[in-house]
Protein backbone atom coordinates (compact mmCIF):
# COMPACT_ATOMS: atom_id res chain seq x y z
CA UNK A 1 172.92 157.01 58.07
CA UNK A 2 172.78 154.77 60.99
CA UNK A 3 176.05 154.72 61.71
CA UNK A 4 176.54 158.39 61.65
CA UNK A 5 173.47 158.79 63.93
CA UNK A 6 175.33 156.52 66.19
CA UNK A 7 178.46 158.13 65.99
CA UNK A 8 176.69 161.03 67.37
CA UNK A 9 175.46 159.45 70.47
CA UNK A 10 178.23 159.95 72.59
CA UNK A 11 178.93 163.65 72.12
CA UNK A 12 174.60 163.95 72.91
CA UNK A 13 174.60 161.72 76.03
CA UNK A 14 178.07 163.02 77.01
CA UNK A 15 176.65 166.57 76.71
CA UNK A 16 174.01 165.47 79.03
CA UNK A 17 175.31 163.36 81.39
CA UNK A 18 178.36 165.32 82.12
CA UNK A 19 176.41 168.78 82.33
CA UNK A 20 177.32 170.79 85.78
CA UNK A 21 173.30 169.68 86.47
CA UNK A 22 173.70 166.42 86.19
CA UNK A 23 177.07 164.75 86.61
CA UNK A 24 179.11 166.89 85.97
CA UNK A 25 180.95 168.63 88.88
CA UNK A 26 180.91 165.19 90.72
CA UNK A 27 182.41 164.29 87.70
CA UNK A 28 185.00 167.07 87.71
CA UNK A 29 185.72 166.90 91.33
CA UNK A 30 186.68 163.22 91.05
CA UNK A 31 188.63 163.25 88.20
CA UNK A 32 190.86 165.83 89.97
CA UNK A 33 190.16 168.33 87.30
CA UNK A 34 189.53 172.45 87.81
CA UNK A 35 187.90 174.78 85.31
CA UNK A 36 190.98 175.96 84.31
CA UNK A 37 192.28 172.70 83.04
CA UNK A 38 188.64 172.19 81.16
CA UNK A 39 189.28 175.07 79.43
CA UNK A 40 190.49 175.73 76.25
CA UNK A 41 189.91 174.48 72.44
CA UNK A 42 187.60 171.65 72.31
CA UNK A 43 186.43 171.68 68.54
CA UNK A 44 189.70 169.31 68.30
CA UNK A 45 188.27 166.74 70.60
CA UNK A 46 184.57 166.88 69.61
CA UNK A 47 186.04 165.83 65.84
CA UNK A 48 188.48 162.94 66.83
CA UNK A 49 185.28 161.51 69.26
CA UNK A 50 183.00 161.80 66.30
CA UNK A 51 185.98 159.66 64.48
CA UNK A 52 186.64 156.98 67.49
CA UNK A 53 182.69 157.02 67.65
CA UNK A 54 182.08 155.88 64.52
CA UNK A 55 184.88 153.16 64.85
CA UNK A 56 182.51 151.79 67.85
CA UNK A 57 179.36 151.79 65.97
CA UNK A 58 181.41 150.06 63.24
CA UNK A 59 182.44 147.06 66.11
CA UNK A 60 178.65 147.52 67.52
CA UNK A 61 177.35 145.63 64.65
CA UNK A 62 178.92 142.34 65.14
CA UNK A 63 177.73 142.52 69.21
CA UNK A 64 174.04 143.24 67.98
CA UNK A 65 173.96 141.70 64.60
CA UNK A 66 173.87 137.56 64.79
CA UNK A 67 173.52 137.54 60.95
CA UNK A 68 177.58 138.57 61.09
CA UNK A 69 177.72 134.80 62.55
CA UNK A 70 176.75 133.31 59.53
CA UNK A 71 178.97 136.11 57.63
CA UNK A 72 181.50 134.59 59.27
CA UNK A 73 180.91 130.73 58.96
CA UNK A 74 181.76 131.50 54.90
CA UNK A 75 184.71 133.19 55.47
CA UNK A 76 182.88 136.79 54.77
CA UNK A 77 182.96 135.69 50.92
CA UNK A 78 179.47 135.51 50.15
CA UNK A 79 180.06 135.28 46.28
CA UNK A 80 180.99 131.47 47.44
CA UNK A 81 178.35 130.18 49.47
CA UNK A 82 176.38 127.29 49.30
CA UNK A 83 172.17 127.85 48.23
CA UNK A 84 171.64 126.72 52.09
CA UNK A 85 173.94 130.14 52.88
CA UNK A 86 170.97 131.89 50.99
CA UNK A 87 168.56 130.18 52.23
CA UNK A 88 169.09 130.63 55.83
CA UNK A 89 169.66 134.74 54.92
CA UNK A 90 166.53 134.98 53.43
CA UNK A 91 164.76 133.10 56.02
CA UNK A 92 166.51 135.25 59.01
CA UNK A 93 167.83 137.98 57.58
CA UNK A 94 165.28 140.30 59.51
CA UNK A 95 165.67 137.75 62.76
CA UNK A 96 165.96 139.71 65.51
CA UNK A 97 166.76 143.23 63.67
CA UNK A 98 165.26 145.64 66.65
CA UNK A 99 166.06 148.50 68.76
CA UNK A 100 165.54 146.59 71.66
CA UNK A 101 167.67 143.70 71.01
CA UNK A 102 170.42 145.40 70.17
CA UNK A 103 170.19 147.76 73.03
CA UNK A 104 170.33 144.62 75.44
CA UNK A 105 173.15 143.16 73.34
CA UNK A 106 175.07 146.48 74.00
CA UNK A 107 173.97 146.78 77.47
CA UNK A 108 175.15 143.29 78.39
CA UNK A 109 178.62 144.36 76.29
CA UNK A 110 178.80 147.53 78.49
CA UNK A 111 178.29 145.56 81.69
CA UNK A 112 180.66 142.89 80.74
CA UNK A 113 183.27 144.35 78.42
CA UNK A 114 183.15 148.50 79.40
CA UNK A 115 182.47 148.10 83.34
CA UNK A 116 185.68 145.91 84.17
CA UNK A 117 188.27 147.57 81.45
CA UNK A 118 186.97 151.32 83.33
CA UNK A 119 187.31 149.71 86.97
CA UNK A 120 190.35 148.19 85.82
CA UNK A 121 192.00 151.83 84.78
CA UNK A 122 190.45 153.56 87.36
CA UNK A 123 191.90 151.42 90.28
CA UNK A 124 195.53 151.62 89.05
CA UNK A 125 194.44 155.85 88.33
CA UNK A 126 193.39 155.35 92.11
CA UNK A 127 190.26 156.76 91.43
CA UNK A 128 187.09 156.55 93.31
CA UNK A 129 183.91 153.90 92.67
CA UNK A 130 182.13 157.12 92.46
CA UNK A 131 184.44 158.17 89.40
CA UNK A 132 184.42 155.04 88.44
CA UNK A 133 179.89 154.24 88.45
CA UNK A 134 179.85 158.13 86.34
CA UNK A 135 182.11 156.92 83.88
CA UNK A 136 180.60 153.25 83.76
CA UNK A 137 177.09 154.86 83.89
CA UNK A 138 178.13 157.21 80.84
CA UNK A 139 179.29 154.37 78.22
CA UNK A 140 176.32 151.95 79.98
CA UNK A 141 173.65 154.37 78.42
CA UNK A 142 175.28 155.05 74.97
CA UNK A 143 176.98 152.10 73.61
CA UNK A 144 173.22 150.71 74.57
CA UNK A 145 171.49 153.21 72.75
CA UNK A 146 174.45 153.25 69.77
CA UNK A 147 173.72 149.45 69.80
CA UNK A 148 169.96 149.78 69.26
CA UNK A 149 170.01 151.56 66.80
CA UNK A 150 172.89 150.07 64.30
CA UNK A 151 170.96 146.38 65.04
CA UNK A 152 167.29 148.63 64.32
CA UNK A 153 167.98 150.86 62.20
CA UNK A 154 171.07 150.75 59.81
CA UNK A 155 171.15 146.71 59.61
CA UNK A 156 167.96 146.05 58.30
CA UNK A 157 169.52 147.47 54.94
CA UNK A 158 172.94 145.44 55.65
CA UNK A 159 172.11 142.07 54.07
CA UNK A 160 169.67 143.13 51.14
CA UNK A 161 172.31 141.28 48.64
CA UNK A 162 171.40 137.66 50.19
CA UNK A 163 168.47 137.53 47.80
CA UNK A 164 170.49 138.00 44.74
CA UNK A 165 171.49 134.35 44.16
């Protein structure tokens, strides 16, 4: 459920963010595109953003989730862990499982990760900073709230199996 909720995000935000009210004809205007070229079938691209959407909330967990850390230290086999594996799980399994750390985990990735790849492209596009801030300002706000909630709400039910050894 989580990560379909998350998947979601981007399509909700975008709808917002990129309404004629809001961003939008900035937007437009400095991506060099005209009504007519906005027009036309979209039901194609809401599906495939839903799809690459869910593939981000899928990489969001191991930004947000630290428990993925220890995941990793056994090789992702938990079947072959040591007791102290379990141990640690059950002691931190909940450890910082919240909205609001994995928003600021997402917003750090957005700043850090998101903001230079979009400057990057939009320099060699020759685009403006203004292009560039709407478009940084767009992912900024949903991969932070996508982040929030896979670490608050869909991982809390991720590592349930650590008690079962």
């Amino acid at each position: 459920m989580g990560y379909l909720l998350a998947s979601l995000i981007p399509l909700i935000i975008g709808f917002l963010w990129y309404h004629p009210k809001l961003f939008g004809k900035v937007w437009q205007t400095e991506a060099g595109l005209t009504a007519d070229k906005m027009k036309g079938q979209m039901i194609g691209v809401f599906i495939f953003s839903v799809i690459l959407s869910v593939l981000m909330a899928f990489f969001l967990q191991f930004v947000t989730i630290h428990q993925f850390g220890a995941v990793g230290m056994i090789g992702g086999d938990e079947m072959n862990a040591n007791d102290s594996y379990y141990a640690f799980m059950r002691d931190y399994r909940y450890a910082y499982r919240s909205f609001g750390h994995g928003a600021f985990h997402s917003m750090m990735a957005s700043f850090l990760f998101v903001f230079p790849m979009i400057a990057i492209n939009a320099m060699f596009e020759r685009k403006s900073w203004k292009y560039t801030m709407i478009n940084t300002g767009y992912w900024a706000v949903t991969i932070t709230i996508m982040g929030g909630i896979i670490c608050g709400w869909y991982a809390v039910d991720s590592f349930h199996w650590v008690t079962q050894k």
